[in-house]
Structures are given as C-alpha cells and as structure tokens.
Protein backbone atom coordinates (compact mmCIF):
# COMPACT_ATOMS: atom_id res chain seq x y z
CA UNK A 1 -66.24 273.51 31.25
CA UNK A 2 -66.52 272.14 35.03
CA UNK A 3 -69.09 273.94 37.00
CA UNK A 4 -65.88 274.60 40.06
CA UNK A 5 -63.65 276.04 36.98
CA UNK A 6 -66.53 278.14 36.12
CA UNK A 7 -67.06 279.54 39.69
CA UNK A 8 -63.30 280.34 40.13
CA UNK A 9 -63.01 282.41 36.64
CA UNK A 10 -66.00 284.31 38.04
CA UNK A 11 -64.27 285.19 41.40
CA UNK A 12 -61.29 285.90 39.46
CA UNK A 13 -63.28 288.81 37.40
CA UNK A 14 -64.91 289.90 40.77
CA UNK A 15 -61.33 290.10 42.01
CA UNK A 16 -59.91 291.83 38.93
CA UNK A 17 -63.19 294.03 38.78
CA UNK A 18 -62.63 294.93 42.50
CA UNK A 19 -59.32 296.10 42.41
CA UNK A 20 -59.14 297.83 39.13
CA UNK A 21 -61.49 300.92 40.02
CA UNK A 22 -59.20 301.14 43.66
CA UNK A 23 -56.20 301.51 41.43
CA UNK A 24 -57.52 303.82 40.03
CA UNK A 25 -58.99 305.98 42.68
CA UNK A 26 -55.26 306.04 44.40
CA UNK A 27 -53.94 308.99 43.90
CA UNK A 28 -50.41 309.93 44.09
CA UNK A 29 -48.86 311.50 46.97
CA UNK A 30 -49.74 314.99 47.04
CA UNK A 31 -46.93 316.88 48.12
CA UNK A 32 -47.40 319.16 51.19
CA UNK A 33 -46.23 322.59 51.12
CA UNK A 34 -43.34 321.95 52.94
CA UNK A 35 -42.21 319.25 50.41
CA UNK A 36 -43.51 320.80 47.23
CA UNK A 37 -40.95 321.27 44.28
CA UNK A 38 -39.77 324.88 44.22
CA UNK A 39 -37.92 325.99 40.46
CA UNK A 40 -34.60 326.29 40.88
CA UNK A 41 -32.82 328.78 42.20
CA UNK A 42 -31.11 330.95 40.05
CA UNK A 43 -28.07 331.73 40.87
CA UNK A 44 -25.63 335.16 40.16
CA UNK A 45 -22.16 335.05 39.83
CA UNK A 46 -19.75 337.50 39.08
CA UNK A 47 -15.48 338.26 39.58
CA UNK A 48 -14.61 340.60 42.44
CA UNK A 49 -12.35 343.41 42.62
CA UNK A 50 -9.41 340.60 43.60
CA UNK A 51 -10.26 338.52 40.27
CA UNK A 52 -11.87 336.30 43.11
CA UNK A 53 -15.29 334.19 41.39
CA UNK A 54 -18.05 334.61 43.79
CA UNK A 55 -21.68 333.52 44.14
CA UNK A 56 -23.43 336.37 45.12
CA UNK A 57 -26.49 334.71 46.62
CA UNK A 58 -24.60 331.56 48.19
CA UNK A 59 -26.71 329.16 50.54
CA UNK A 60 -26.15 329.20 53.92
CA UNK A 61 -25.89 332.93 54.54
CA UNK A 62 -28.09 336.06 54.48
CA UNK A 63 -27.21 338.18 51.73
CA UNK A 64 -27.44 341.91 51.78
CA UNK A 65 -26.42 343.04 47.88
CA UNK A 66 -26.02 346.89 47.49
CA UNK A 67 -26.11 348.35 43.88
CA UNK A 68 -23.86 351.33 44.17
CA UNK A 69 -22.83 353.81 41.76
CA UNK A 70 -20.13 356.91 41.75
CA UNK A 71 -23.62 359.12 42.55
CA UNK A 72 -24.76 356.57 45.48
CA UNK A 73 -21.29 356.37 47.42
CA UNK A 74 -22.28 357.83 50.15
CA UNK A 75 -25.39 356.20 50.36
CA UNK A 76 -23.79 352.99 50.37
CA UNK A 77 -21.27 353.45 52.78
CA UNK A 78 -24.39 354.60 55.03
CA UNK A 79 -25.71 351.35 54.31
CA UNK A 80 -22.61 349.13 54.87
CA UNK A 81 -21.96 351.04 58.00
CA UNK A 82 -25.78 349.95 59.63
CA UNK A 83 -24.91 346.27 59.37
CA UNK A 84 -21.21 346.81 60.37
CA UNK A 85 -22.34 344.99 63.57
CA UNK A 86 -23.51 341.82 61.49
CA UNK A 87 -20.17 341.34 59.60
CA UNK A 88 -18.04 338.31 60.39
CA UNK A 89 -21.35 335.98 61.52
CA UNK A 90 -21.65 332.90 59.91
CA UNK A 91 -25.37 333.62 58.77
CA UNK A 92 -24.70 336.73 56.95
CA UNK A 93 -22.48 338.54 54.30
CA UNK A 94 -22.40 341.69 52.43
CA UNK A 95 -21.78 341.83 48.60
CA UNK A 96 -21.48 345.40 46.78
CA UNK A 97 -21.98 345.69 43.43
CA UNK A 98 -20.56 349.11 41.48
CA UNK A 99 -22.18 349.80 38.72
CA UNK A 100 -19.82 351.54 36.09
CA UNK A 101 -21.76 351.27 32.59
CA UNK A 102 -21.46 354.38 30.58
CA UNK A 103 -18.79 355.55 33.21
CA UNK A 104 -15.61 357.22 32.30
CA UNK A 105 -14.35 355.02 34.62
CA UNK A 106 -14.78 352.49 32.37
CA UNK A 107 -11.37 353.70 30.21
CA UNK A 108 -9.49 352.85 33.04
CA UNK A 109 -10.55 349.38 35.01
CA UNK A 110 -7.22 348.87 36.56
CA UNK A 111 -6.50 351.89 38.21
CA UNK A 112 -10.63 352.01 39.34
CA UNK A 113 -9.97 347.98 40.88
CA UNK A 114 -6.75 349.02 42.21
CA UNK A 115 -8.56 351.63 44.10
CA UNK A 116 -11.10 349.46 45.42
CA UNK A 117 -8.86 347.23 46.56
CA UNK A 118 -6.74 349.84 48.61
CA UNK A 119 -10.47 350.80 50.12
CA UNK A 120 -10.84 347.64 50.87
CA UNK A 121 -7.70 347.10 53.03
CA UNK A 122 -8.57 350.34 55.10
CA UNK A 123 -12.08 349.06 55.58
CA UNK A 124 -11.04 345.36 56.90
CA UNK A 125 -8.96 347.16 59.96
CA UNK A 126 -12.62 348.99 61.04
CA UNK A 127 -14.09 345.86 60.59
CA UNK A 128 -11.30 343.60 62.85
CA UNK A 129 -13.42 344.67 66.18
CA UNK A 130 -17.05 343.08 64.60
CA UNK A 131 -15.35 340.39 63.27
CA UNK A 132 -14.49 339.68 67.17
CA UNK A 133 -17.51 340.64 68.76
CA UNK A 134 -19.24 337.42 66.63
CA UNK A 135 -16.52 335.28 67.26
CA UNK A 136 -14.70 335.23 64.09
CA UNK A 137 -11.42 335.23 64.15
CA UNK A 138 -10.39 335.43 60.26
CA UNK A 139 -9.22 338.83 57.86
CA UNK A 140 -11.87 340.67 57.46
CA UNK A 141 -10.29 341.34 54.09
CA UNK A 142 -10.86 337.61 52.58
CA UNK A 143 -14.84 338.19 52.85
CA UNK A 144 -14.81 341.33 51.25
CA UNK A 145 -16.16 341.42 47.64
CA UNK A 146 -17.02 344.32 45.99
CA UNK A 147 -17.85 343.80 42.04
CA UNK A 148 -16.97 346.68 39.10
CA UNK A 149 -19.81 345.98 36.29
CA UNK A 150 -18.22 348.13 33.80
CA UNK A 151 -19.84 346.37 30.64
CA UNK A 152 -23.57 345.24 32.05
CA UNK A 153 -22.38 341.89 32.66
CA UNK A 154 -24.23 341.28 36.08
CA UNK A 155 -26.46 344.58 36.83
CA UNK A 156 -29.35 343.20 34.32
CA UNK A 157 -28.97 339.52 35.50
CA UNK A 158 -29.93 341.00 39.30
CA UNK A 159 -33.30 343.39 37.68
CA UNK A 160 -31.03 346.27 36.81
CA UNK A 161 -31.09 346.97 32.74
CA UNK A 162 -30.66 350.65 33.57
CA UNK A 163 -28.45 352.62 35.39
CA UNK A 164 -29.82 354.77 38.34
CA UNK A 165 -28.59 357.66 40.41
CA UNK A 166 -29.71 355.54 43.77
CA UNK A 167 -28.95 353.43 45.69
CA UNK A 168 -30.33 349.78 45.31
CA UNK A 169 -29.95 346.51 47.44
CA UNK A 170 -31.52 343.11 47.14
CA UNK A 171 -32.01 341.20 50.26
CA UNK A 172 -31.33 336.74 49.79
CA UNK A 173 -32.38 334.42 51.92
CA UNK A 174 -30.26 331.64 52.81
CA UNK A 175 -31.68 329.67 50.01
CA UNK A 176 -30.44 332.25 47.64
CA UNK A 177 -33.95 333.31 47.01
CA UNK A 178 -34.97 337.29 46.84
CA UNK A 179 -36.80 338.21 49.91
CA UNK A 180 -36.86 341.90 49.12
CA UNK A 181 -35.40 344.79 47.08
CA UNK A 182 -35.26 348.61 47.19
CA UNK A 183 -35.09 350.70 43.99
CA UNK A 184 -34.38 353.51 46.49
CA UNK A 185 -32.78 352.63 49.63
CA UNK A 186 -32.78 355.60 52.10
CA UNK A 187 -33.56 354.05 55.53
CA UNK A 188 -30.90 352.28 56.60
CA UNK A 189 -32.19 351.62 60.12
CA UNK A 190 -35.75 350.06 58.67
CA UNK A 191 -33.03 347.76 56.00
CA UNK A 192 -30.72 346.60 58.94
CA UNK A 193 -34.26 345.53 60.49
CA UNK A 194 -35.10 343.88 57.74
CA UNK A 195 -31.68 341.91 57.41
CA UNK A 196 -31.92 341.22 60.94
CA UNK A 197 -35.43 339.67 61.40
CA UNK A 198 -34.20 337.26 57.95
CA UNK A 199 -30.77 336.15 59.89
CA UNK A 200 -33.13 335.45 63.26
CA UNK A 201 -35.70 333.14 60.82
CA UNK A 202 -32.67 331.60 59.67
CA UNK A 203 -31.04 330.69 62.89
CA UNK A 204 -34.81 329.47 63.67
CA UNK A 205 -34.78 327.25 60.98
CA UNK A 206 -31.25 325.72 61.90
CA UNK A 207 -31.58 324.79 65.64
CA UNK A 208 -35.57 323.02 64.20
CA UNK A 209 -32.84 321.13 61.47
CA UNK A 210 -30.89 320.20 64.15
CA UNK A 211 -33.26 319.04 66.59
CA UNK A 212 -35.02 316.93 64.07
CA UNK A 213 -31.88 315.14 62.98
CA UNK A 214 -31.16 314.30 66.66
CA UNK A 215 -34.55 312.66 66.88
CA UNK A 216 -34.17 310.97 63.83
CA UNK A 217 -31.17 309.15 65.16
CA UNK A 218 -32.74 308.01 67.94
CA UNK A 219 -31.19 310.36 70.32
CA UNK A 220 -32.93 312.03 73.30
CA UNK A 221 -33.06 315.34 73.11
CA UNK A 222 -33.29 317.30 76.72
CA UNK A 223 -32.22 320.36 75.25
CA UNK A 224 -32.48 322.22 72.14
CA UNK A 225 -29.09 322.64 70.76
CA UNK A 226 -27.46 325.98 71.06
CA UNK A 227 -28.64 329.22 69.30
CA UNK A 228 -26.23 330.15 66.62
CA UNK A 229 -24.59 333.69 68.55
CA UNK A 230 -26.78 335.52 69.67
CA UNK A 231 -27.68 338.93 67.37
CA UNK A 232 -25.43 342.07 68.60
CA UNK A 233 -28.32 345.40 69.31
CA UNK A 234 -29.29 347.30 66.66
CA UNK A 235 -27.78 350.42 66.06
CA UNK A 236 -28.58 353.50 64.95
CA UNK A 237 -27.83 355.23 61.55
CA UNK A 238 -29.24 358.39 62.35
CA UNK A 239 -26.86 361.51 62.15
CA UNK A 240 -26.46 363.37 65.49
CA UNK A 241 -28.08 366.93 65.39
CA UNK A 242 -24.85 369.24 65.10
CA UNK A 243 -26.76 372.10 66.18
C-alpha cells in the first residue's frame, strides 16, 4: 500500500472519528414550554333538550357548565342570571347540565324535555337585550342547551359518579381544558369573576395570534388589531335587603 493511500485512510478515520462523537452529542430539539406536547383533550358530548348533539367544552369559547338538579334550581338560575351580561359574546357560552338519575322524573322524559324546552323559549326573550348589548344579533334560543342526564350517561364522564343536592359548575378554557370546578357553588359574584378574568386571557391570547400572523406575512403592523368587544361591568348577584 502507497504511503499517500495510507495518509488519506488515516484522515478518513480522523474524519469519521471526529464526527461520530458530535453526532452523538446533538441532541434533539427540546421542546419549549410553549411548544411542548400536551395529551389530548378530552372532549364531552352529550344531546340537548332539542335532540341537538353538542360539545360541551368546544374550542374557541369559554365554557361555564352548571350541574343542576331539581334541589339546585334555584341555585342555578342564580348562577345563569350573574353571567346574563356575558351571553351572546363570541368568547363565551353557557351549558347546563340536569342531572335526573334516580329521579321520578326519569318515568316521564318527554313531558320533563318538553318543559325545558318551553323554559327555554321564555328565557331567550330576557336574553334578546344581552344578546344586543355584545353585538349579536342571532335567537338567543339556538345557543341554548340545557342537557337531561336521566341514565348517568354524561354526569360521571364530567367527575360526577354521584348525585348531589348542590350545585356544581366546571369552568373550560377555550382549549376545552378544565380551569376550575366547584362541588358547591354559592358565590356567584366570585364565579362570574372567575369566568370573566378566563374570557379577558382569552381575548389576550387572540389579538397576540393575530399580531403574530401579521408579522409573519410580512406586514407592518402600526397597530394592534382590535380588542374582541370590550367586557360589559360586572354585576351584582347580591339580593337587595327587603328590610
């Protein structure tokens, strides 16, 4: 063997030796928090009181869910009543869910759906003047979905195996993900706070989206877009003093 073929098999294996161990050392690509995998979401879906199919925790909205129950009515019309203000936005829907297991209403689910229809229809005309107030110009009535569980089909998907005297909500974000529940919800002012400060995040995060994608089409942006409408005040749930 030549002494030059000898010298370039040598620089070869220096080569090879070279780049094996930097091979090695490269990692992969760590994903960053923002870009790490997240499981998937899991997702709840039950039929309304109009035979309707509906994703309870749908993306793109807040999601207030109120587990109700014939002992909890009052409770959750309390509740529905402190985000009245909210319905009809874009970022945000409410979702009731009746829970009728071991209920003599169970001997009768017609008449019981019929009924929550016709509550329905009387509620949609209260909620007409929201609906306006945030721009929305739709029947209140097509956005309404309130779910019997007479046989335990969706309570124990959502954390509820057992039935309960109170009144329960779960709070989504607009990834459908839980943000926060109540076993007991009683304070309806400190819940419509919460649901609040989870639309305002959300809007957040939208006008960021959209100010990105303008930059990543090469378009100057001198403004930041438009904030989605802006959040109606808060209001009070509290009871006036009758005395």
């Amino acid at each position: 063997m030549s002494k030059q073929l000898k010298t370039v098999q040598a620089l070869l294996a220096m080569a090879l030796a070279c780049a094996l161990p930097l091979v090695a050392q490269t990692p992969a690509a760590t994903p960053t928090p923002e870009t790490a995998s997240q499981p998937p979401v899991k997702k709840f879906k039950a039929t309304d009181a109009d035979n309707n199919s509906v994703l309870i925790n749908k993306p793109g909205a807040i999601t207030l869910l109120l587990g109700t129950n014939q002992d909890s009515q009052d409770a959750a019309r309390a509740a529905g009543e402190a985000v009245y203000s909210l319905r009809g936005r874009p970022d945000f829907q409410l979702i009731v869910v009746v829970d009728l297991r071991d209920s003599i209403a169970a001997w009768a689910p017609s008449v019981v759906l019929a009924e929550m229809r016709s509550n329905l229809d009387k509620e949609a005309v209260d909620l007409k003047p929201y609906f306006l107030a945030n721009g929305n110009t739709s029947n209140p009535r097509k956005s309404a979905h309130v779910i019997a569980d007479f046989t335990g089909t969706i309570c124990p998907q959502l954390g509820w195996p057992e039935h309960s005297d109170e009144l329960r909500a779960i709070l989504f974000d607009a990834d459908g993900r839980e943000i926060k529940r109540w076993d007991k919800l009683s304070d309806m002012d400190a819940m419509q706070k919460d649901v609040r400060a989870a639309i305002e995040t959300y809007d957040k995060t939208l006008v960021k989206a959209a100010v990105a994608n303008k930059q990543q089409q090469g378009t100057k942006v001198t403004q930041a877009p438009a904030l989605p409408r802006p959040l109606p005040p808060p209001t009070s749930t509290a009871k006036p003093d009758s005395n």
